[in-house]
N, C-alpha and C. Protein backbone atom coordinates (compact mmCIF):
# COMPACT_ATOMS: atom_id res chain seq x y z
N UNK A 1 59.70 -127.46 240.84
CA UNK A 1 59.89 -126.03 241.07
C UNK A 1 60.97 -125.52 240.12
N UNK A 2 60.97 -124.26 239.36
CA UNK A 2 61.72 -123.67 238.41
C UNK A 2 62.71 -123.32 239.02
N UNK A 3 64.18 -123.39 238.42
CA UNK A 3 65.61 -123.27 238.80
C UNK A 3 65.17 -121.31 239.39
N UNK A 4 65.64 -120.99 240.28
CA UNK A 4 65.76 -119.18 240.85
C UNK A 4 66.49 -118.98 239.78
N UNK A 5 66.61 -117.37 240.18
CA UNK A 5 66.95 -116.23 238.98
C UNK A 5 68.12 -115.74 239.73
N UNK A 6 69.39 -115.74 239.70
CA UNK A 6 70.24 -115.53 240.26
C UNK A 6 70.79 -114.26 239.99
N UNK A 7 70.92 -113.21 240.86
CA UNK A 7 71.10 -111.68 240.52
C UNK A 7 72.29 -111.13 241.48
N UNK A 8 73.10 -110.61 241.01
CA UNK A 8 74.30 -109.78 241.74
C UNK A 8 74.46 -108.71 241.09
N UNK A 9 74.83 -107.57 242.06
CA UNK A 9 75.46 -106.00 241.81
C UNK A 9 76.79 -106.90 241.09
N UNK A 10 77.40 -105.83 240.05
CA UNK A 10 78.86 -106.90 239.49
C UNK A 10 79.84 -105.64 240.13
N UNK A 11 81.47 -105.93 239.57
CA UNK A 11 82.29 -105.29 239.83
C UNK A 11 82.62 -105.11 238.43
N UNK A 12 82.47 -103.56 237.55
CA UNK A 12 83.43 -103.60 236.37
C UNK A 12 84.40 -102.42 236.37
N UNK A 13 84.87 -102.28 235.05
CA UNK A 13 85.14 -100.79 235.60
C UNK A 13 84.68 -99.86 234.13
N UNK A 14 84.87 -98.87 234.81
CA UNK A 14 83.80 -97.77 234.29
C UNK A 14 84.27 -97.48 232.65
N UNK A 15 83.80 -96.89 231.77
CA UNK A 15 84.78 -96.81 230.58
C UNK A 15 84.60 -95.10 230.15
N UNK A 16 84.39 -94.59 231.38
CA UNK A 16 84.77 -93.11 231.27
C UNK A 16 86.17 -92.78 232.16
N UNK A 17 85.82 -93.18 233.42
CA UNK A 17 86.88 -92.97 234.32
C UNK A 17 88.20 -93.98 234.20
N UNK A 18 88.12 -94.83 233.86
CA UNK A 18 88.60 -96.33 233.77
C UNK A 18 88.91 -96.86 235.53
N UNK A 19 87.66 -96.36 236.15
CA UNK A 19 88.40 -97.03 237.57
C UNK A 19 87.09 -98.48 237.88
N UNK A 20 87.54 -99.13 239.01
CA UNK A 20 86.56 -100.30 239.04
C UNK A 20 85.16 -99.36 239.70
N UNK A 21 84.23 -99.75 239.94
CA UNK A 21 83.05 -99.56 240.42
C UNK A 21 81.76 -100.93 240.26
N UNK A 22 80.90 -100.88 241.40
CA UNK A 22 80.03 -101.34 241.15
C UNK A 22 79.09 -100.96 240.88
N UNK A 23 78.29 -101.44 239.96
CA UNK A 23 76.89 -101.46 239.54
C UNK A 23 75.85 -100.92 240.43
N UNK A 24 74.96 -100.17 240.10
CA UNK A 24 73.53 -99.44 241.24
C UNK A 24 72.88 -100.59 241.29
N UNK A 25 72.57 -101.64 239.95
CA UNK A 25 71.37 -102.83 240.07
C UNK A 25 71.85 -103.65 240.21
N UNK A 26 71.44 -105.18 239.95
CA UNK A 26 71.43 -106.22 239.97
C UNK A 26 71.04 -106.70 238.68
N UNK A 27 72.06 -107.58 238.37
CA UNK A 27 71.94 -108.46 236.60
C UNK A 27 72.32 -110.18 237.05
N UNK A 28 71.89 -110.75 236.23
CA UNK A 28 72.21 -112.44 235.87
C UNK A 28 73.66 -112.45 235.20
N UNK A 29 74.14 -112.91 235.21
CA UNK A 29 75.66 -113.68 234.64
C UNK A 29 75.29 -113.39 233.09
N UNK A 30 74.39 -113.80 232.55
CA UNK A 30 74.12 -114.10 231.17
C UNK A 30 74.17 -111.87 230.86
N UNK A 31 73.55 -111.42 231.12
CA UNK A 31 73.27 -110.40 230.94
C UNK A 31 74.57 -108.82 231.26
N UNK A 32 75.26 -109.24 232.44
CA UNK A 32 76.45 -108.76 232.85
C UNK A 32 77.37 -108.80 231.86
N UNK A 33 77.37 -110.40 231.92
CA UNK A 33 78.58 -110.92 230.40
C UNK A 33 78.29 -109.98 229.54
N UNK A 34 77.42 -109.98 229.22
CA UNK A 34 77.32 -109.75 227.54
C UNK A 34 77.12 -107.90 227.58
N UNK A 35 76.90 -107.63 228.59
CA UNK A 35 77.08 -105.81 228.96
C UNK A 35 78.84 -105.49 228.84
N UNK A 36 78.99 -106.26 230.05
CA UNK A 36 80.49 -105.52 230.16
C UNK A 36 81.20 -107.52 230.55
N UNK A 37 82.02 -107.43 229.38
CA UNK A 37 82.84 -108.92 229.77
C UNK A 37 84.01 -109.08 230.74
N UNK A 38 84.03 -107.87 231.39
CA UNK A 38 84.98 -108.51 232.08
C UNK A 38 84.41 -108.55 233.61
N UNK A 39 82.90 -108.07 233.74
CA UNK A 39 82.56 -108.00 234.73
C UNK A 39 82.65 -109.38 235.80
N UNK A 40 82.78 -109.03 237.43
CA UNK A 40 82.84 -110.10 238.73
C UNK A 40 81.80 -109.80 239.55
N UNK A 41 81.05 -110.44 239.72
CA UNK A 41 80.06 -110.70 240.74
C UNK A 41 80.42 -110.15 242.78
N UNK A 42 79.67 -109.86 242.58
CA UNK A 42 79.67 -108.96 244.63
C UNK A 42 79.20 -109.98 245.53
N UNK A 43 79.70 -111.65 245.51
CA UNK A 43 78.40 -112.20 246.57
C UNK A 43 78.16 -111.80 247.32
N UNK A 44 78.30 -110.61 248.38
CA UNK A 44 77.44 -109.75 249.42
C UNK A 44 76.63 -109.62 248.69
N UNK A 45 75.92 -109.26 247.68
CA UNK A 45 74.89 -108.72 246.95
C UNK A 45 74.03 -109.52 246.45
N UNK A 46 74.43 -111.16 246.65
CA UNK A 46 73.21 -112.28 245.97
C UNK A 46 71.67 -112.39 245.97
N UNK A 47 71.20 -111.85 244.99
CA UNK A 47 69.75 -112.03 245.50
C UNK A 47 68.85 -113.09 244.41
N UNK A 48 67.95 -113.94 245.48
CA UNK A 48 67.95 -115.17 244.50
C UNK A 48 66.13 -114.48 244.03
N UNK A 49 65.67 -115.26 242.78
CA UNK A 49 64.33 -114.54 242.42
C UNK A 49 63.78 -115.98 242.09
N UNK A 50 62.03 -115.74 242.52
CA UNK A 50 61.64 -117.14 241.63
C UNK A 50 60.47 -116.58 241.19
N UNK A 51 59.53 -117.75 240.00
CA UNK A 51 58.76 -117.20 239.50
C UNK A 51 58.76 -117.34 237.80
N UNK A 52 58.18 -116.51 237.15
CA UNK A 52 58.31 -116.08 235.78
C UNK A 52 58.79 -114.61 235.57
N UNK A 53 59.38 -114.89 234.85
CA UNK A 53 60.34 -113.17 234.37
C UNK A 53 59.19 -111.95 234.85
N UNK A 54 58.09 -112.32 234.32
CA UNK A 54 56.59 -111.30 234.64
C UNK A 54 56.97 -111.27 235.80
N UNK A 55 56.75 -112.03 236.76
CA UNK A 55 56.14 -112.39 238.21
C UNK A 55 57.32 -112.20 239.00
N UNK A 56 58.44 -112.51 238.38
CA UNK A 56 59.79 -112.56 239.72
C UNK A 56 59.57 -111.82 241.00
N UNK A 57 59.86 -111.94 241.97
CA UNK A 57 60.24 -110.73 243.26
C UNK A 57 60.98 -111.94 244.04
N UNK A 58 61.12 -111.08 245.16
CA UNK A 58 62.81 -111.16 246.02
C UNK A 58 62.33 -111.91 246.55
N UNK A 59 63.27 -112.75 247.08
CA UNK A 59 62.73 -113.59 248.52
C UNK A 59 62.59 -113.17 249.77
N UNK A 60 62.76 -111.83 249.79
CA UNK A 60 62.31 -111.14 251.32
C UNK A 60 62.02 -109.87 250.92
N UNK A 61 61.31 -109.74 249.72
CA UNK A 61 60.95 -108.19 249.89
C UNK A 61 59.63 -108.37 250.09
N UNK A 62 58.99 -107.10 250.65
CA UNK A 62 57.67 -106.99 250.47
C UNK A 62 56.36 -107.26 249.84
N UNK A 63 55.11 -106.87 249.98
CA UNK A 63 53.87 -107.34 248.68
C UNK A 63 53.87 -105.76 248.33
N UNK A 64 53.47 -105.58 246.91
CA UNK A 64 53.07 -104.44 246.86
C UNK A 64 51.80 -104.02 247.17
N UNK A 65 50.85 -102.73 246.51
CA UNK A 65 49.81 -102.41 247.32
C UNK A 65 48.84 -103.38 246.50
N UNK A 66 47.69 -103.55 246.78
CA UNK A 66 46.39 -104.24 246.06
C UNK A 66 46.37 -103.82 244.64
N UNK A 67 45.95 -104.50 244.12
CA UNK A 67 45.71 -104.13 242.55
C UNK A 67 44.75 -102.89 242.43
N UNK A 68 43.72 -102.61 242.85
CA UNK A 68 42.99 -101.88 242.96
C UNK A 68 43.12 -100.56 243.55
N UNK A 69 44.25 -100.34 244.19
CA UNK A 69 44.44 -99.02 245.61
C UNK A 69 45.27 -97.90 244.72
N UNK A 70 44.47 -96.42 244.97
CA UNK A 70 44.63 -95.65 244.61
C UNK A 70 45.94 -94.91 245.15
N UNK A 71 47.17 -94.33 245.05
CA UNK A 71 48.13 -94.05 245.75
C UNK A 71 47.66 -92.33 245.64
């Protein structure tokens, strides 16, 4: 089974206001880093993913609708 996709809201701070804030989404370590370096991780916010980058979803979210269904 492929290693999960490990995702947290981070803590940085803003570079308009200069105050801390967290993040609206969820990023990987690799991707946070390299956004904002001084960013810290929220573990309230851990959400693990498995799959292929295509395919990922949550481990408790929902299915979406049928491939076929008209909204």
């Amino acid at each position: 089974m492929p290693e999960p996709l490990i995702l947290y809201r981070w803590w940085i701070t803003d570079e308009i206001t200069g105050k801390r804030r967290l993040t609206s989404f969820r990023m990987s370590e690799v991707d946070a880093r390299s956004r904002y370096p001084d960013a810290e991780p929220d573990p309230a916010s851990r959400e693990e993913r498995y799959g292929t980058a295509e395919g990922a979803s949550a481990v408790n979210s929902r299915p979406g609708p049928p491939s076929g269904s008209q909204r």
